[in-house]
Each structure stands twice: as C-alpha cells, then as structure tokens.
C-alpha atoms as a PDB file:
ATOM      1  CA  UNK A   1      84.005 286.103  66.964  1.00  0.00           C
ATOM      2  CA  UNK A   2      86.839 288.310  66.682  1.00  0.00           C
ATOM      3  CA  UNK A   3      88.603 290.610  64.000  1.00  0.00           C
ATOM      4  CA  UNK A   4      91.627 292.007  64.021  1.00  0.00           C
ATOM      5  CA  UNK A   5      93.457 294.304  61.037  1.00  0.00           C
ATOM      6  CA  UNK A   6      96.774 295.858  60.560  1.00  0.00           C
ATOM      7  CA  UNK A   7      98.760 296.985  57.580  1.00  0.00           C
ATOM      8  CA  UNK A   8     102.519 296.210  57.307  1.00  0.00           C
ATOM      9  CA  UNK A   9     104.856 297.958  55.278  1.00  0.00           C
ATOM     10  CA  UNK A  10     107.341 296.475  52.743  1.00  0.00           C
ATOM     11  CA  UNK A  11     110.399 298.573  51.256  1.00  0.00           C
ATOM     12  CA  UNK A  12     111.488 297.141  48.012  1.00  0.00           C
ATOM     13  CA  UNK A  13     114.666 297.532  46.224  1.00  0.00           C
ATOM     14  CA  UNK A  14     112.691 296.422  42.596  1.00  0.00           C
ATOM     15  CA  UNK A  15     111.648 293.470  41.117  1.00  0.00           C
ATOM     16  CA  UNK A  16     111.955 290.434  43.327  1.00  0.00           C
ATOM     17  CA  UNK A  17     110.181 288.320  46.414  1.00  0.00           C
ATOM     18  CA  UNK A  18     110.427 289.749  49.807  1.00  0.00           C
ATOM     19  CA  UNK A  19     109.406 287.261  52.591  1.00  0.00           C
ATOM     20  CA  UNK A  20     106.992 288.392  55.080  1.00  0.00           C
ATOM     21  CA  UNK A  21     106.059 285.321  57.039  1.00  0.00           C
ATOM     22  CA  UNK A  22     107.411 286.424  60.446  1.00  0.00           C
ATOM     23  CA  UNK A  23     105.163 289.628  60.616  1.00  0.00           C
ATOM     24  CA  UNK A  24     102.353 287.777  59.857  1.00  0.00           C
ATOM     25  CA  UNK A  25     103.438 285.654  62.901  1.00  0.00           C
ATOM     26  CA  UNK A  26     103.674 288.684  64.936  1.00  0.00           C
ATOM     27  CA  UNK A  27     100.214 290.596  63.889  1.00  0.00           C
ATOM     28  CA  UNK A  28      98.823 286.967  65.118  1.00  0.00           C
ATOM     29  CA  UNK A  29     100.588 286.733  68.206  1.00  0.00           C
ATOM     30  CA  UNK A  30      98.939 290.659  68.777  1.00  0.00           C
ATOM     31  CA  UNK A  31      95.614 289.710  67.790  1.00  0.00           C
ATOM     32  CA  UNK A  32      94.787 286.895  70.152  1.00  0.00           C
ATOM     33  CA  UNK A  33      92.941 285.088  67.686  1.00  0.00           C
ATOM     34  CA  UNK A  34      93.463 281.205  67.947  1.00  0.00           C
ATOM     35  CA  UNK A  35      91.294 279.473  65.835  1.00  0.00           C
ATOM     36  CA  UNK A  36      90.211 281.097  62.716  1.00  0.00           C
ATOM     37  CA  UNK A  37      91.180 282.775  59.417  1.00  0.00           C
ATOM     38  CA  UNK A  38      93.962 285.402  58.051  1.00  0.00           C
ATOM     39  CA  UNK A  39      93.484 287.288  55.195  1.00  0.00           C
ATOM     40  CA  UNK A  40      96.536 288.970  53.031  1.00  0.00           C
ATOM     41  CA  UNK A  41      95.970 291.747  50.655  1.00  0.00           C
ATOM     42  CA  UNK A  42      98.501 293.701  48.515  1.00  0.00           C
ATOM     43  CA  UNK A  43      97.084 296.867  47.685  1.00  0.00           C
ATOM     44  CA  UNK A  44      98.702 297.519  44.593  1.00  0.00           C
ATOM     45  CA  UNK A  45      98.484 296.755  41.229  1.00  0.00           C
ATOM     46  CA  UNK A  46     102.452 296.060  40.087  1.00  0.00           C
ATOM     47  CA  UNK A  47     103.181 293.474  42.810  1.00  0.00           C
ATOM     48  CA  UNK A  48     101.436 290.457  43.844  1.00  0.00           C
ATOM     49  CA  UNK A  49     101.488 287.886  46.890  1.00  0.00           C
ATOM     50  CA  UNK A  50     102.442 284.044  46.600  1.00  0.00           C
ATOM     51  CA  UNK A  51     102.617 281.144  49.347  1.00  0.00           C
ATOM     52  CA  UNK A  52     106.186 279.611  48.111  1.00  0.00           C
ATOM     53  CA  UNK A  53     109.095 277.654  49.285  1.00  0.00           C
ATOM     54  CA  UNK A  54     111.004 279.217  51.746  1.00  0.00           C
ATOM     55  CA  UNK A  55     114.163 276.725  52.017  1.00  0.00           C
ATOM     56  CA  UNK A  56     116.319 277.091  49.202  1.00  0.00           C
ATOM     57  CA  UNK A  57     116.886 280.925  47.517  1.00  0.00           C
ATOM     58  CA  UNK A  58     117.449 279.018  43.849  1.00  0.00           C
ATOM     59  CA  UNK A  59     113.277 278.418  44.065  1.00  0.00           C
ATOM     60  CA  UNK A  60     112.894 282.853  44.340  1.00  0.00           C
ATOM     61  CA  UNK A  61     115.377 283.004  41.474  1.00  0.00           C
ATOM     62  CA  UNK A  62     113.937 280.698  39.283  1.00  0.00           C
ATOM     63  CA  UNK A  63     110.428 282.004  39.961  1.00  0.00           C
ATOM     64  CA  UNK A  64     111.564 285.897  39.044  1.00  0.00           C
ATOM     65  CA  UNK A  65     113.307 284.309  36.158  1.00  0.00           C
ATOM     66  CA  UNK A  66     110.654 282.233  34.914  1.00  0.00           C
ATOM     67  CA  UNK A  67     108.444 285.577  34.757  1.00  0.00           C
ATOM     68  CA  UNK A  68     110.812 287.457  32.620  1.00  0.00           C
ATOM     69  CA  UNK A  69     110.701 284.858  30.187  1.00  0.00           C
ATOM     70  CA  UNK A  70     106.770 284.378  30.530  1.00  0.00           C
ATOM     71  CA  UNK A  71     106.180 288.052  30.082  1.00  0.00           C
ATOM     72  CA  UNK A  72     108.071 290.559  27.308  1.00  0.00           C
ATOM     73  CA  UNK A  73     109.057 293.883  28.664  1.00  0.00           C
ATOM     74  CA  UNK A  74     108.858 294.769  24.715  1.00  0.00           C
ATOM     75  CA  UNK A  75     107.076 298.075  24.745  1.00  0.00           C
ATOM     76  CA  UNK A  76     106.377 297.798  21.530  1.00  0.00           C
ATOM     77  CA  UNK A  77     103.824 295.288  22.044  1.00  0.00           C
ATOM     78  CA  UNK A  78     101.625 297.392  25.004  1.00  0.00           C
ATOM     79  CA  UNK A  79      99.177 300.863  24.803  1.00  0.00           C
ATOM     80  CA  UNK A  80     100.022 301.781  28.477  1.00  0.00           C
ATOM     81  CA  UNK A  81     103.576 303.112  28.847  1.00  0.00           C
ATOM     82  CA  UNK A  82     103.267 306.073  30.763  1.00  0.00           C
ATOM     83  CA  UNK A  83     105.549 305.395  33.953  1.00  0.00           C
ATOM     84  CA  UNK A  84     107.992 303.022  31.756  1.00  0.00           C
ATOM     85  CA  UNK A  85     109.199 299.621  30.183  1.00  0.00           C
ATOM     86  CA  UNK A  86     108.476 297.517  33.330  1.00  0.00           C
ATOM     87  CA  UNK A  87     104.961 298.852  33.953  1.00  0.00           C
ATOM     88  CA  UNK A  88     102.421 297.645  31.326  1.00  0.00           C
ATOM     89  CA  UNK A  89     104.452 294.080  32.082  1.00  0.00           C
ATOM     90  CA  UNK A  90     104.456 294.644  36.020  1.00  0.00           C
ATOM     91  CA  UNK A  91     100.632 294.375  35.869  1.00  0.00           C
ATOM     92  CA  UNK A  92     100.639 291.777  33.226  1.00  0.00           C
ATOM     93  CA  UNK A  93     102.388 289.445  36.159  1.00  0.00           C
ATOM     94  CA  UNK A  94      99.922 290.575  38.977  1.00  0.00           C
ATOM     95  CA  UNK A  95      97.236 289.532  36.867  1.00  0.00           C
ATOM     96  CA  UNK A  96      99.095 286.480  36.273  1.00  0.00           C
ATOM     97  CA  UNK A  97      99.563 285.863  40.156  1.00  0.00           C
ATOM     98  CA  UNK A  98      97.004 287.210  42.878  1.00  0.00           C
ATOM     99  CA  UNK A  99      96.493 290.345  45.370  1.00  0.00           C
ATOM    100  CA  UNK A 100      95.221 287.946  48.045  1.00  0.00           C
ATOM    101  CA  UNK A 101      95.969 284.738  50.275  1.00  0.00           C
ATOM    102  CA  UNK A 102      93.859 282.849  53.013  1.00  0.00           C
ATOM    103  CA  UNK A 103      95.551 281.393  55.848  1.00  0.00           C
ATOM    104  CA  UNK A 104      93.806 279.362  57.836  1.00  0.00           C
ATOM    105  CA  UNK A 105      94.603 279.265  61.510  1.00  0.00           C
ATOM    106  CA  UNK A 106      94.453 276.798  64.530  1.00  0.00           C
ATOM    107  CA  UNK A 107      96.166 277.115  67.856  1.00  0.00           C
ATOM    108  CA  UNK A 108      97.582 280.715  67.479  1.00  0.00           C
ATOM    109  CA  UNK A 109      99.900 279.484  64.262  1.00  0.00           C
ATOM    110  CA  UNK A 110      99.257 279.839  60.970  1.00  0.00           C
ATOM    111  CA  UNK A 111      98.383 276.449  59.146  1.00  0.00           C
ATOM    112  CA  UNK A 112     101.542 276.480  56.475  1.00  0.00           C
ATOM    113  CA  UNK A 113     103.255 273.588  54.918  1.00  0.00           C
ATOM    114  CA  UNK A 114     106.831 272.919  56.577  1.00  0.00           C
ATOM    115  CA  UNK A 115     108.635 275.188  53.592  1.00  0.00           C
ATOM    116  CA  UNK A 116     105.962 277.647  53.134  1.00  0.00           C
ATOM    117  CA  UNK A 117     106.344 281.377  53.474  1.00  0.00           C
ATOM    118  CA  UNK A 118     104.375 284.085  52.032  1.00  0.00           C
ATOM    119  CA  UNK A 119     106.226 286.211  49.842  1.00  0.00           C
ATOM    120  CA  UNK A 120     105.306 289.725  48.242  1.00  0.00           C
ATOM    121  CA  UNK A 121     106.279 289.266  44.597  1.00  0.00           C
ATOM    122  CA  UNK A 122     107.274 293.154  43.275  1.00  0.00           C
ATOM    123  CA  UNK A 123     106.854 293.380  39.433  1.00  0.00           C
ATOM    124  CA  UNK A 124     107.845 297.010  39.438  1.00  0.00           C
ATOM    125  CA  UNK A 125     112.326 297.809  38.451  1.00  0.00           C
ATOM    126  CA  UNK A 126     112.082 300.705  41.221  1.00  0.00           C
ATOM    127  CA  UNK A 127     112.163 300.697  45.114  1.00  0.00           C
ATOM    128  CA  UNK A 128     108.728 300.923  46.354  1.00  0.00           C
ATOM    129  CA  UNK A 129     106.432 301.039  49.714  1.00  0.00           C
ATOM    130  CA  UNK A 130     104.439 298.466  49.421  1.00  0.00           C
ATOM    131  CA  UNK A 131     101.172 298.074  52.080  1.00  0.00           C
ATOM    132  CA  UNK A 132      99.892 294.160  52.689  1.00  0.00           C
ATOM    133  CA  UNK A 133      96.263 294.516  54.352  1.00  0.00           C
ATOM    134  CA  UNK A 134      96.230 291.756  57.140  1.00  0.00           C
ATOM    135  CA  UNK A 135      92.818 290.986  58.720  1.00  0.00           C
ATOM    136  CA  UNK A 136      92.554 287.609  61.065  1.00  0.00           C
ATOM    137  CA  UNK A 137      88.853 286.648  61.938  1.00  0.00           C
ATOM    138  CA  UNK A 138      87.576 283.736  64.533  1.00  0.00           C
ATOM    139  CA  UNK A 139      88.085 283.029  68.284  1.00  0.00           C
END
C-alpha cells in the first residue's frame, strides 16, 4: 500500500467556486497510485469543498446565489463579528457544506461522474490563500 500527500494552493478573489479538478489530476499522475482512494481537505473554516457540475457556469451562479439567500449576512442576528459582516455567515455556509471529499480511484483516474469537478466553495468577501490537503492511499 501506498500514500502519497501534497497541499495545493488556491488564490481567491472572494466569495465564489474555484475549480480544482485538474490538479487533483496532476498530484495523481505524481503519485503513482492506481487503484485506491483520494482524500480532499480544506483547511479552513470560511470556505468549504463540493463535487458539482462542471458544464454550464449558470449551475456556480445559482449555487453562490442560492447561499446568499439561505444564509443572512445581517449582523445583527450573530455574537461573532470581529473580522466583519461576511464572517459569522462565511462559517455558517461551511458548516452547511463540508471540509472534506473522497474520491475513489481505479486505473490512475479519479472515479467522477462525466460533469463532475471538485470545486473549493470560498464563503469569505476578501481574496484569500486557501490550502486543500490531498492524500491518495492504495496501489
């Protein structure tokens, strides 16, 4: 069994989804690993990942859209609001979403649907770094 880990870096420009499918690809092709199982992990707590359609831009728009409606940036309504309007709400959403995704692989590729691409979803109004964990396991 083999492991292999690696931390890509994501430069935001604020609050939207930032496709990162192709350097998964890549940290795959690197590892060597065939057969197994890839592990994403966002290491902060204002953004989140998400395995979404990657074929027509309308699906990101309506997603960021839909969470600006699901979740009030009313700061009036929140304790915690110490770096700003959009943080208290920023972790709301990662709550709402996840900090992790399994991928299962077979034959070197990853195992997505024909549309799928993983996404980093930034809840946050200002450019960030953001750091996605990868770690692949198997043979």
């Amino acid at each position: 069994m083999k492991q292999s880990f690696a931390t890509i870096s994501i430069s935001t420009h604020g609050q939207a989804l930032y496709e990162f499918t192709a350097r998964v690809r890549d940290f795959m092709r690197e590892s060597q690993i065939a057969n197994g199982l890839i592990t994403c992990f966002v290491r902060h707590t204002s953004a989140s990942l998400l395995i979404q359609e990657n074929a027509d831009p309308d699906v990101l728009r309506d997603l960021a859209d839909f969470m600006n409606r699901l979740v009030s940036r009313d700061e009036r309504l929140y304790h915690h609001t110490t770096e700003g309007p959009d943080d208290m709400p920023s972790h709301i959403r990662a709550m709402l979403t996840q900090s992790s995704l399994s991928i299962p692989i077979q034959d070197g590729a990853l195992l997505l649907g024909r549309w799928q691409g993983l996404y980093l979803f930034d809840h946050r109004d200002a450019p960030h770094d953001r750091n996605i964990v990868l770690h692949a396991i198997g043979e």
